[in-house]
PDB file of N, CA and C in Angstrom:
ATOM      1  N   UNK A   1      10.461 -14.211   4.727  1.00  0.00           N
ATOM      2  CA  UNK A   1      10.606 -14.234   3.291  1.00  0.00           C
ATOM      3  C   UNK A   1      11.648 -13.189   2.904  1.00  0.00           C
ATOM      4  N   UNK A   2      12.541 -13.373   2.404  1.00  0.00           N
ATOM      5  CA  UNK A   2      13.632 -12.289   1.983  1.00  0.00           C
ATOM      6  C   UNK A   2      13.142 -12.052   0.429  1.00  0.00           C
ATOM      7  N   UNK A   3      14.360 -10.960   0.791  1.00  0.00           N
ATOM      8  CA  UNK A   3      13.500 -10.080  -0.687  1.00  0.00           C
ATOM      9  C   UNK A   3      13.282 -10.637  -2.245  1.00  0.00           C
ATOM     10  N   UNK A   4      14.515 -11.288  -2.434  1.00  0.00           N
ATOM     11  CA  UNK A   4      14.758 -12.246  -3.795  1.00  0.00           C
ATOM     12  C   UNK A   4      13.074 -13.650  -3.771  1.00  0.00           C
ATOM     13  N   UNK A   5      12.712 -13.901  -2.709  1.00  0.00           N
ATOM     14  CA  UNK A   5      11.952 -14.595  -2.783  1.00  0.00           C
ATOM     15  C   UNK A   5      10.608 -13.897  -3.119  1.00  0.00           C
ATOM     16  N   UNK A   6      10.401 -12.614  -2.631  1.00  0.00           N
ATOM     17  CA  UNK A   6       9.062 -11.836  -2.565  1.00  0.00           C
ATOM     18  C   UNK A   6       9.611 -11.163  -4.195  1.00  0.00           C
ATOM     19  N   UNK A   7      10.392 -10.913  -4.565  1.00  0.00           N
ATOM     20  CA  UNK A   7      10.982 -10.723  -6.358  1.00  0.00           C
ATOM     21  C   UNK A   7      10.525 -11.564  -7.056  1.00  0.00           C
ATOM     22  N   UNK A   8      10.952 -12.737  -6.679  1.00  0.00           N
ATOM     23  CA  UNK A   8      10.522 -13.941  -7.686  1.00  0.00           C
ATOM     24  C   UNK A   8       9.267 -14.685  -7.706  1.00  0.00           C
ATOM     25  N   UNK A   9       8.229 -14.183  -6.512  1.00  0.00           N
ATOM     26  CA  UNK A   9       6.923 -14.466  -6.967  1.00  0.00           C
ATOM     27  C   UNK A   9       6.110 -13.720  -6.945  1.00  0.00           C
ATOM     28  N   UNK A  10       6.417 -12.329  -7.816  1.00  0.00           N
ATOM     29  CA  UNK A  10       5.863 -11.427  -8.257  1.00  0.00           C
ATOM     30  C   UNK A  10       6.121 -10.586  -9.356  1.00  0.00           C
ATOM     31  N   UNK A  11       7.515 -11.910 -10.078  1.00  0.00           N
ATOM     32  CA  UNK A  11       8.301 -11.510 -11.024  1.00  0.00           C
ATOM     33  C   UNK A  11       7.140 -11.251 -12.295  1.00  0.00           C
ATOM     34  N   UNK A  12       6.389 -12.287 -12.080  1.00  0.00           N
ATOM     35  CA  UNK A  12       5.049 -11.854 -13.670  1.00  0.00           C
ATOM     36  C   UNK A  12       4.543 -10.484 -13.281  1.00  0.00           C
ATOM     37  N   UNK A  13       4.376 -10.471 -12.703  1.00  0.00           N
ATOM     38  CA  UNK A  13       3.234  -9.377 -12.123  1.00  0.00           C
ATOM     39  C   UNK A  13       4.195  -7.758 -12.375  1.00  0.00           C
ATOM     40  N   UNK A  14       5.427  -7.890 -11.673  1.00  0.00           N
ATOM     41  CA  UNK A  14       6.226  -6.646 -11.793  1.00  0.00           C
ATOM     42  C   UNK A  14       6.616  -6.598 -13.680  1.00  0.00           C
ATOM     43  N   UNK A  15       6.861  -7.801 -14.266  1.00  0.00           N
ATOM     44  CA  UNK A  15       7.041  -7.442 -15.310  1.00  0.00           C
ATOM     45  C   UNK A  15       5.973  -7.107 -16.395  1.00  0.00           C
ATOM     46  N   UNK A  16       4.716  -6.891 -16.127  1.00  0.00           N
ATOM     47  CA  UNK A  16       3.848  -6.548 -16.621  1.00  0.00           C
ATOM     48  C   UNK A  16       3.671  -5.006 -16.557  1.00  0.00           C
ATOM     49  N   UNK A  17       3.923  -5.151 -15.180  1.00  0.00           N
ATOM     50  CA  UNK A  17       3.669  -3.056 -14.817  1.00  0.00           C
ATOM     51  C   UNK A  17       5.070  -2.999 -15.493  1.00  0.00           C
ATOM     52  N   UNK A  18       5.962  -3.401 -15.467  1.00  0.00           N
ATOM     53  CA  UNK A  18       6.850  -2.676 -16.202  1.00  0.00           C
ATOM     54  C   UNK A  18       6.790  -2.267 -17.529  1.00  0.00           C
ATOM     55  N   UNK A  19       6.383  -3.385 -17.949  1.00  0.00           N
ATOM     56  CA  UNK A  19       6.295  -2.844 -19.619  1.00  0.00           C
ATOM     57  C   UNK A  19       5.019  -1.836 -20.164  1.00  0.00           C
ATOM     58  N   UNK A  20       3.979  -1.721 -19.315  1.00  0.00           N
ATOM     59  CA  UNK A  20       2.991  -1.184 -19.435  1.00  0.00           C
ATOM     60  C   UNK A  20       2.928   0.206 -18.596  1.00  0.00           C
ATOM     61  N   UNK A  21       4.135   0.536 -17.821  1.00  0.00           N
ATOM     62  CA  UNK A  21       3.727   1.957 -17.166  1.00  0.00           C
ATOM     63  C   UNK A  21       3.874   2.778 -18.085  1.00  0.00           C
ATOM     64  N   UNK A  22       3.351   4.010 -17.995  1.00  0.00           N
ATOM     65  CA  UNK A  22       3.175   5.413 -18.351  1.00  0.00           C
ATOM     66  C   UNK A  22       3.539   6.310 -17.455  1.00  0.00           C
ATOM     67  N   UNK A  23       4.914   6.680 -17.020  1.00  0.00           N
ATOM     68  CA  UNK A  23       4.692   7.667 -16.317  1.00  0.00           C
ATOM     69  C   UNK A  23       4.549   9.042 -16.648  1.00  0.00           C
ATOM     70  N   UNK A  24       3.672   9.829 -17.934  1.00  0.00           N
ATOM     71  CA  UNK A  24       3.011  10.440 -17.898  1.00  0.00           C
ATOM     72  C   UNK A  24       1.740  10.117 -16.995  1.00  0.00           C
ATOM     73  N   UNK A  25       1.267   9.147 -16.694  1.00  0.00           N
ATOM     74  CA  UNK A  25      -0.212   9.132 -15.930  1.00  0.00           C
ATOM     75  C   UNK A  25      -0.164   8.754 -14.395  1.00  0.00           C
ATOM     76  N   UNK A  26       1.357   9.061 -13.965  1.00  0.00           N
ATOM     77  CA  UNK A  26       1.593   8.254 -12.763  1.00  0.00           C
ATOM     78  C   UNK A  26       0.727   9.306 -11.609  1.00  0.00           C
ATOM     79  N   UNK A  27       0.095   8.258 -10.858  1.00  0.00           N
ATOM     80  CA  UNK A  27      -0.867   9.079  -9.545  1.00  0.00           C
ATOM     81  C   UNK A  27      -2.334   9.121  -9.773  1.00  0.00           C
ATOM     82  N   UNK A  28      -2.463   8.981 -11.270  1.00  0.00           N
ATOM     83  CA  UNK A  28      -3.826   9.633 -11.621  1.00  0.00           C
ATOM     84  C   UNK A  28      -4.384   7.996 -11.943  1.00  0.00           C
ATOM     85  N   UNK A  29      -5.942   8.397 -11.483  1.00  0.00           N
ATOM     86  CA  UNK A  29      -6.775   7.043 -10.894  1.00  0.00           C
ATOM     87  C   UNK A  29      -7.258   6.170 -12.291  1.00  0.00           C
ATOM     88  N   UNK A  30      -6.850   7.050 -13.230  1.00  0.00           N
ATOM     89  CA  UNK A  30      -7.542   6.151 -14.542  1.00  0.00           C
ATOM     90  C   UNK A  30      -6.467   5.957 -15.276  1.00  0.00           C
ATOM     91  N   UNK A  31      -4.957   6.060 -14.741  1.00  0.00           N
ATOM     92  CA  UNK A  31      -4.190   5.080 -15.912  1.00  0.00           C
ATOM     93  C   UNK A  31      -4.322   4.249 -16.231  1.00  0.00           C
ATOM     94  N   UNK A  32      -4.338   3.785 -17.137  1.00  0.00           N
ATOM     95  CA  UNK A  32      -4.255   2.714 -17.938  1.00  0.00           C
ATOM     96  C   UNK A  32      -3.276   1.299 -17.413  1.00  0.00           C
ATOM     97  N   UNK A  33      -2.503   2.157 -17.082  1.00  0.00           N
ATOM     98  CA  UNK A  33      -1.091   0.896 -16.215  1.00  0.00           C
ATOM     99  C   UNK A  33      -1.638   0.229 -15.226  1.00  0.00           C
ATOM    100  N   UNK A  34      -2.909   0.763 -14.398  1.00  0.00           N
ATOM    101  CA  UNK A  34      -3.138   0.323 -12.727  1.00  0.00           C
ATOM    102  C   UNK A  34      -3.719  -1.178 -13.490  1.00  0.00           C
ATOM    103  N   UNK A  35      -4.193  -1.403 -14.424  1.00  0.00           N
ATOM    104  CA  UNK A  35      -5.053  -2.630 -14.801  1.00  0.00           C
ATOM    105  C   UNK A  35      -4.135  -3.912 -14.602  1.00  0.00           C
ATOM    106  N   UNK A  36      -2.901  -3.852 -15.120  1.00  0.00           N
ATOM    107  CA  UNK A  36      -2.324  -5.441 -14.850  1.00  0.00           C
ATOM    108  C   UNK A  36      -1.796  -5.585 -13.216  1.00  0.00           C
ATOM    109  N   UNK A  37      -1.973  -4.955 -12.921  1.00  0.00           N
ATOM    110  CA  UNK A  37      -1.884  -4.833 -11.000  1.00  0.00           C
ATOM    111  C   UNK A  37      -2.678  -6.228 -10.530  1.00  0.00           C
ATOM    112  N   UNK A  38      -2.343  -7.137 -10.049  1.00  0.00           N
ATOM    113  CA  UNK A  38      -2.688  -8.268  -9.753  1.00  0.00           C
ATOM    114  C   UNK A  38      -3.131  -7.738  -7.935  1.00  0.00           C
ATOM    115  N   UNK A  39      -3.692  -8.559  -7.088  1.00  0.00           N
ATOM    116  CA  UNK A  39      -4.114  -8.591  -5.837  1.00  0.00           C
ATOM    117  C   UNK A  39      -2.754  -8.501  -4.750  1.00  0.00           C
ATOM    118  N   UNK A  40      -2.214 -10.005  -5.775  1.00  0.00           N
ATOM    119  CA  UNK A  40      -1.064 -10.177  -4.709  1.00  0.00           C
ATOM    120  C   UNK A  40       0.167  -9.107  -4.695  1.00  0.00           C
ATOM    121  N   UNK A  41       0.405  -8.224  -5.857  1.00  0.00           N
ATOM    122  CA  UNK A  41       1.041  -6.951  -5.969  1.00  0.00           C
ATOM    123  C   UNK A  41       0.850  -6.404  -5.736  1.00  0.00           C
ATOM    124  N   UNK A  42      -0.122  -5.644  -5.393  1.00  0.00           N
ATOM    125  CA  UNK A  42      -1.022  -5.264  -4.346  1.00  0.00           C
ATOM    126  C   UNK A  42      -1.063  -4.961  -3.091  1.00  0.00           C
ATOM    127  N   UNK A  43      -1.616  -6.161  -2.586  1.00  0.00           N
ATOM    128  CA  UNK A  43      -0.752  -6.534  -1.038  1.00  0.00           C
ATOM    129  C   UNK A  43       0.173  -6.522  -0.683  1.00  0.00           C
ATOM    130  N   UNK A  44       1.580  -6.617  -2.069  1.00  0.00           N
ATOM    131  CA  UNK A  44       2.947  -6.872  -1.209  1.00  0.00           C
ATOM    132  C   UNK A  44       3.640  -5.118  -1.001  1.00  0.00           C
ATOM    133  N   UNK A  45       2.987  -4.118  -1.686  1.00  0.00           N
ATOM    134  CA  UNK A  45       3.282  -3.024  -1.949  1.00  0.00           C
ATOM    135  C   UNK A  45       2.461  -2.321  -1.724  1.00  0.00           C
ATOM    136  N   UNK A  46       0.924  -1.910  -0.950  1.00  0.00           N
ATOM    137  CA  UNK A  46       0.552  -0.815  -0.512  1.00  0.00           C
ATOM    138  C   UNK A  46      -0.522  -1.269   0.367  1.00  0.00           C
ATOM    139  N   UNK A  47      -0.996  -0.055   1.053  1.00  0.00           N
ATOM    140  CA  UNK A  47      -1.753  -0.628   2.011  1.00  0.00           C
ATOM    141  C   UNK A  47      -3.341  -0.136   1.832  1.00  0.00           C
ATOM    142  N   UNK A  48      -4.444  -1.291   1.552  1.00  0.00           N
ATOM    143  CA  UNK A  48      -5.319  -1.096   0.702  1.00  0.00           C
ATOM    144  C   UNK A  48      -6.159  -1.885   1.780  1.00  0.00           C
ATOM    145  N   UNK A  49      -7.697  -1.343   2.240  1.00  0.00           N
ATOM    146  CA  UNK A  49      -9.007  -1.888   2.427  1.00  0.00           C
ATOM    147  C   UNK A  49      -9.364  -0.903   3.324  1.00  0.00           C
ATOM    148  N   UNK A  50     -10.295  -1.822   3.966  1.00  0.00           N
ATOM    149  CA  UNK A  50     -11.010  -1.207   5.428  1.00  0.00           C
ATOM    150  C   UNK A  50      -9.879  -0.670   6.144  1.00  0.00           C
ATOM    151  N   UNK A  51     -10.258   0.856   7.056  1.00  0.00           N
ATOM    152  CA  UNK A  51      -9.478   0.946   8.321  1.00  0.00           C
ATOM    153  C   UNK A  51      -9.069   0.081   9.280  1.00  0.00           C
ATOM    154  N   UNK A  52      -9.816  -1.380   9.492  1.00  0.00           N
ATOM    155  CA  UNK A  52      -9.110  -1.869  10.263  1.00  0.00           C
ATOM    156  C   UNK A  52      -8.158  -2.858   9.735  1.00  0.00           C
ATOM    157  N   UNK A  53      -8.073  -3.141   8.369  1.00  0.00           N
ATOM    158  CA  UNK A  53      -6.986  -3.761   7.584  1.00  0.00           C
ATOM    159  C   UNK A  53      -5.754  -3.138   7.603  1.00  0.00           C
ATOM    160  N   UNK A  54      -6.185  -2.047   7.320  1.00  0.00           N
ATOM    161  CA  UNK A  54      -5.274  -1.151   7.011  1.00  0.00           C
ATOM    162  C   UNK A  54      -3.954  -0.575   8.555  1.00  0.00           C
ATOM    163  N   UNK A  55      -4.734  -0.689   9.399  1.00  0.00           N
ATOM    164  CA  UNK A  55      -4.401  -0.340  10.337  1.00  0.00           C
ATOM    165  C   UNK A  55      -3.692  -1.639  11.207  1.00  0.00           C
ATOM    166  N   UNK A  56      -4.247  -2.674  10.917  1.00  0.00           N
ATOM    167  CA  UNK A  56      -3.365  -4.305  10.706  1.00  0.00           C
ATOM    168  C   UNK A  56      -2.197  -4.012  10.332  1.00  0.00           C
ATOM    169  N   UNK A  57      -2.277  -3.638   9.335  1.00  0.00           N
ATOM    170  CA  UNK A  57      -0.276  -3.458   7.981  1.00  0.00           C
ATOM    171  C   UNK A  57       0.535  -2.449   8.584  1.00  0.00           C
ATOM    172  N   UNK A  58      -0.126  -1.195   9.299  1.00  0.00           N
ATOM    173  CA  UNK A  58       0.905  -0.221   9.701  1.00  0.00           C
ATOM    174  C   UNK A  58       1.261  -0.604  11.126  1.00  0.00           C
ATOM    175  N   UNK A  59       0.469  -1.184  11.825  1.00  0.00           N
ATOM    176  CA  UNK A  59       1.011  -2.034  13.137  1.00  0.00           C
ATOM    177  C   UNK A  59       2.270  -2.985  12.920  1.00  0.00           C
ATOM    178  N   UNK A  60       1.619  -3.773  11.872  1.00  0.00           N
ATOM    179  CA  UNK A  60       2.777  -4.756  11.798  1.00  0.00           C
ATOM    180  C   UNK A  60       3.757  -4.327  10.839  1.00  0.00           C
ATOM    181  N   UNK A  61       3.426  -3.212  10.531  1.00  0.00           N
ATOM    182  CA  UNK A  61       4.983  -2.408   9.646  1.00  0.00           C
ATOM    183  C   UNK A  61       5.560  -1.674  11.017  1.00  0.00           C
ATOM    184  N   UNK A  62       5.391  -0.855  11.676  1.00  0.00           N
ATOM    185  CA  UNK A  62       5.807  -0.804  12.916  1.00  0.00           C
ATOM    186  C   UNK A  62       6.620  -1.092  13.843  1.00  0.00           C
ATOM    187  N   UNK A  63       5.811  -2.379  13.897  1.00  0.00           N
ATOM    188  CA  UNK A  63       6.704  -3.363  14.384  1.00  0.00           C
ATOM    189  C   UNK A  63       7.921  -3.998  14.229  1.00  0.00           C
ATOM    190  N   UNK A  64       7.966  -3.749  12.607  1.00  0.00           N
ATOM    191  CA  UNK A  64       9.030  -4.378  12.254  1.00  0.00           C
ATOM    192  C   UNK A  64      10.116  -2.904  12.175  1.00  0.00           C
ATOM    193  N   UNK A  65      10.085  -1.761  12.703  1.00  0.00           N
ATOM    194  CA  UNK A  65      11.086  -0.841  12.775  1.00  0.00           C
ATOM    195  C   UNK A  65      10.186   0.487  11.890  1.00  0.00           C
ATOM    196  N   UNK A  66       9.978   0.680  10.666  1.00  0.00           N
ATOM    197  CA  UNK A  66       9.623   1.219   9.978  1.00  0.00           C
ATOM    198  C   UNK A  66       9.006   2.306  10.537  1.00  0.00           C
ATOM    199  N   UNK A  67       9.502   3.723  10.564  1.00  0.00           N
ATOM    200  CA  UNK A  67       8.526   4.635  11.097  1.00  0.00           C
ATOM    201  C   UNK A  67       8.396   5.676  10.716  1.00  0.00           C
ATOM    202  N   UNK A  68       8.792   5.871   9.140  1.00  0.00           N
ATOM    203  CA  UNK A  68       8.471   7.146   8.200  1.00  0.00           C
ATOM    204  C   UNK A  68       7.320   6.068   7.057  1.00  0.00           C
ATOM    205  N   UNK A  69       6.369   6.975   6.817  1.00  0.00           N
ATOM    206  CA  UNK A  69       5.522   6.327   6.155  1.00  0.00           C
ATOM    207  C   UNK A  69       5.110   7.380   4.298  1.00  0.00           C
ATOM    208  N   UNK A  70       4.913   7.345   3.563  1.00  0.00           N
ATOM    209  CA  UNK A  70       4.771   8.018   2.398  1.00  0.00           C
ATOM    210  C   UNK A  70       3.471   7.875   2.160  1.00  0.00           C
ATOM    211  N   UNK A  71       2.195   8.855   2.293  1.00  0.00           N
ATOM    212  CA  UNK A  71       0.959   8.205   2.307  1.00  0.00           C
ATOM    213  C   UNK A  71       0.528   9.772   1.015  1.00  0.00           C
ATOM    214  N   UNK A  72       0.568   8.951  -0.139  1.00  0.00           N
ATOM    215  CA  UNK A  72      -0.344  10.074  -0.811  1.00  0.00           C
ATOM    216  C   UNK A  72      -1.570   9.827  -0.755  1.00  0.00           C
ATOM    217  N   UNK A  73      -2.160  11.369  -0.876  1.00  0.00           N
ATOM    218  CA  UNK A  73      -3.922  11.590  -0.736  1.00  0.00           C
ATOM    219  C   UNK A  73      -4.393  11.523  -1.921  1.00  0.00           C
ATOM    220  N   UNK A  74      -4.572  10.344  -2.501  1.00  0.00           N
ATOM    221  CA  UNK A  74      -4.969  10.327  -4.474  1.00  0.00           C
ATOM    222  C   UNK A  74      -6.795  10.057  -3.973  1.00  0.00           C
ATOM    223  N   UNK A  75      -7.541  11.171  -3.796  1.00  0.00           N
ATOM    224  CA  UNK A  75      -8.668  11.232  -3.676  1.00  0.00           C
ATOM    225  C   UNK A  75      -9.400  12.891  -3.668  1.00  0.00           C
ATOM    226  N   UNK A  76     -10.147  13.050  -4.270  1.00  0.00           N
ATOM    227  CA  UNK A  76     -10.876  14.491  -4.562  1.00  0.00           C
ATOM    228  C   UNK A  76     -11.198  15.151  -3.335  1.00  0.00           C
ATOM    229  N   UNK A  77     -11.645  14.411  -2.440  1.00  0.00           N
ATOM    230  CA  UNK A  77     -11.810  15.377  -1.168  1.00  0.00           C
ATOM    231  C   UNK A  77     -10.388  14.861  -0.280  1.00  0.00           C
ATOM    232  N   UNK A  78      -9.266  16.335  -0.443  1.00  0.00           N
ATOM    233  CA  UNK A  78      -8.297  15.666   0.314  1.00  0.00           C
ATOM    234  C   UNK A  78      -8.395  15.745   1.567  1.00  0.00           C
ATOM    235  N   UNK A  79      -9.267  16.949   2.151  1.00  0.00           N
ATOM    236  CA  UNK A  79      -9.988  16.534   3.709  1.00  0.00           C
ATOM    237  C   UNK A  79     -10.602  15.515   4.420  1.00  0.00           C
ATOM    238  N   UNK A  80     -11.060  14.918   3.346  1.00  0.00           N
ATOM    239  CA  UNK A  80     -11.535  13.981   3.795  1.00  0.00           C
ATOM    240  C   UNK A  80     -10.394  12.532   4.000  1.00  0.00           C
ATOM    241  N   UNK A  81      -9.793  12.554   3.024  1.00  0.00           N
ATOM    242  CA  UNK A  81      -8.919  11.706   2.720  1.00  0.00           C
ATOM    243  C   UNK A  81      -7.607  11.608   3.967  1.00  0.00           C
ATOM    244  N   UNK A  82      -7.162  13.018   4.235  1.00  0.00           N
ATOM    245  CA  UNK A  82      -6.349  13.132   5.145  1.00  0.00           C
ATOM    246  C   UNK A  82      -6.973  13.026   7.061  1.00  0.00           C
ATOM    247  N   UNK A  83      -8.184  13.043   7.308  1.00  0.00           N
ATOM    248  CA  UNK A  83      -9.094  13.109   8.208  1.00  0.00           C
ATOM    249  C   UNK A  83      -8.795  11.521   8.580  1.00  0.00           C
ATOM    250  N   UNK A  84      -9.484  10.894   7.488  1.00  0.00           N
ATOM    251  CA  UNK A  84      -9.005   9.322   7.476  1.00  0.00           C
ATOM    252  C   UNK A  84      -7.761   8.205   8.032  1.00  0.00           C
ATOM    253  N   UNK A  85      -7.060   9.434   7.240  1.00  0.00           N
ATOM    254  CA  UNK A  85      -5.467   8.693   7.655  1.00  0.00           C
ATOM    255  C   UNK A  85      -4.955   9.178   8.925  1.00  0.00           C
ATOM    256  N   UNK A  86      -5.637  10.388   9.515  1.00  0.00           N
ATOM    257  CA  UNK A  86      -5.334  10.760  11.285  1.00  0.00           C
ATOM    258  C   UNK A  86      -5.707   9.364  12.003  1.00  0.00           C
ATOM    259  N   UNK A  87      -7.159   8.832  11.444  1.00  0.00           N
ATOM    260  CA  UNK A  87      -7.594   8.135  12.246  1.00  0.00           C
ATOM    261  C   UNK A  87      -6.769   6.598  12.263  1.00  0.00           C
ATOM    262  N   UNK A  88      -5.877   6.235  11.330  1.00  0.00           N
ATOM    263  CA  UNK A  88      -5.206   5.505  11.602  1.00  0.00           C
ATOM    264  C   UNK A  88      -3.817   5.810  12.614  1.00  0.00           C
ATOM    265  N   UNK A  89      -3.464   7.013  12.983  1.00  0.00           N
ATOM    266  CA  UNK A  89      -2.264   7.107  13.895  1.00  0.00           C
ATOM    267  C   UNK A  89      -1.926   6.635  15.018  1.00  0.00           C
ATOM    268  N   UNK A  90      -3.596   6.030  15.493  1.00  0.00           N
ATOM    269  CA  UNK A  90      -3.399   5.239  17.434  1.00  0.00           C
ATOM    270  C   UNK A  90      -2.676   3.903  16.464  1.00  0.00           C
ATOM    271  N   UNK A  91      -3.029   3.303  14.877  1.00  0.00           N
ATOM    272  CA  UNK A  91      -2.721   1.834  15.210  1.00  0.00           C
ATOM    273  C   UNK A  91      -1.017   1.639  15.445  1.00  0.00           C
ATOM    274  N   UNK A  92      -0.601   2.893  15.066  1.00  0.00           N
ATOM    275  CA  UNK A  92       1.034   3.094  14.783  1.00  0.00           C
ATOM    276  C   UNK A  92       1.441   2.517  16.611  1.00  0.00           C
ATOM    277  N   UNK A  93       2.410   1.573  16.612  1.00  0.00           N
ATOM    278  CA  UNK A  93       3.185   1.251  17.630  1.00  0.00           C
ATOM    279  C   UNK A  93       2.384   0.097  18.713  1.00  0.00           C
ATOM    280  N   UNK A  94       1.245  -0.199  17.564  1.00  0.00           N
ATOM    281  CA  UNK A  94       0.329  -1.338  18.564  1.00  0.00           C
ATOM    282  C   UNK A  94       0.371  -2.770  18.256  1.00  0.00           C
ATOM    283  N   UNK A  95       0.552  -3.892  18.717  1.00  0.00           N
ATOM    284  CA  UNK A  95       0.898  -5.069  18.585  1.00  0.00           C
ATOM    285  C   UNK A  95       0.053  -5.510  17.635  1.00  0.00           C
ATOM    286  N   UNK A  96       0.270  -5.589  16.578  1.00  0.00           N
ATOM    287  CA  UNK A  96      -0.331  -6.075  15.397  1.00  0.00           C
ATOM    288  C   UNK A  96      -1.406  -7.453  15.842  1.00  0.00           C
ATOM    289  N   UNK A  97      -0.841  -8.414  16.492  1.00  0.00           N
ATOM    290  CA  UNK A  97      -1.453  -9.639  17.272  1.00  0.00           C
ATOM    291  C   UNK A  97      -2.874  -9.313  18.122  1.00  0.00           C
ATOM    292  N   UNK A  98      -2.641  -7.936  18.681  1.00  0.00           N
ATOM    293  CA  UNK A  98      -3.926  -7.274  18.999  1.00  0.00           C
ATOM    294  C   UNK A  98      -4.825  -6.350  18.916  1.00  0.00           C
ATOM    295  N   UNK A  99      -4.207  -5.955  17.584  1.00  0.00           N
ATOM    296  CA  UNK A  99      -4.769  -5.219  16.604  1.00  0.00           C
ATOM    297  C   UNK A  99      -5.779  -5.415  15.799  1.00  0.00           C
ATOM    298  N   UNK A 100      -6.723  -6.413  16.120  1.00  0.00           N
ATOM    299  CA  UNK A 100      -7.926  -6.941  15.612  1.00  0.00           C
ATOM    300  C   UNK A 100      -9.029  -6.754  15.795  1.00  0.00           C
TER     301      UNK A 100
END
């Protein structure tokens, strides 16, 4: 899927957060903006569920070259939060196909 195609069927969706962000509230868990966030915008832009979902997307981001990652800790216990994301570092460089 090239990019103009992953643009154009998420063109509703991006133009909603657009008109509705605040970036006074950007990061913080109760903006108001996160609400028109659809599933599939979602999915095409961050990496969201269970550890082993999650650990699915950075395999197969991986894979595809990608190997600086931007992971903010938007959670109150950031020990805990960052503890978490260690435990995803084995999925980094593992065949997504057997990553299940």
């Amino acid at each position: 899927m090239t990019r103009k195609q992953i643009v154009a069927d998420l063109d509703a969706d991006l133009d909603r957060l657009r008109n509705g962000y605040d970036y006074a509230q950007h990061g913080y868990l109760e903006a108001a903006h996160r609400e028109p966030l659809s599933d599939q915008l979602i999915d095409a832009v961050a990496l969201v569920g269970s550890e082993q979902r999650v650990g699915r997307q950075l395999a197969e981001l991986s894979q595809l070259g990608i190997q600086r990652f931007v992971i903010p800790v938007n959670v109150p216990d950031k020990m805990v939060g960052l503890e978490r994301m260690a435990g995803l570092l084995p999925w980094l460089g593992r065949d997504a196909a057997d990553a299940s």
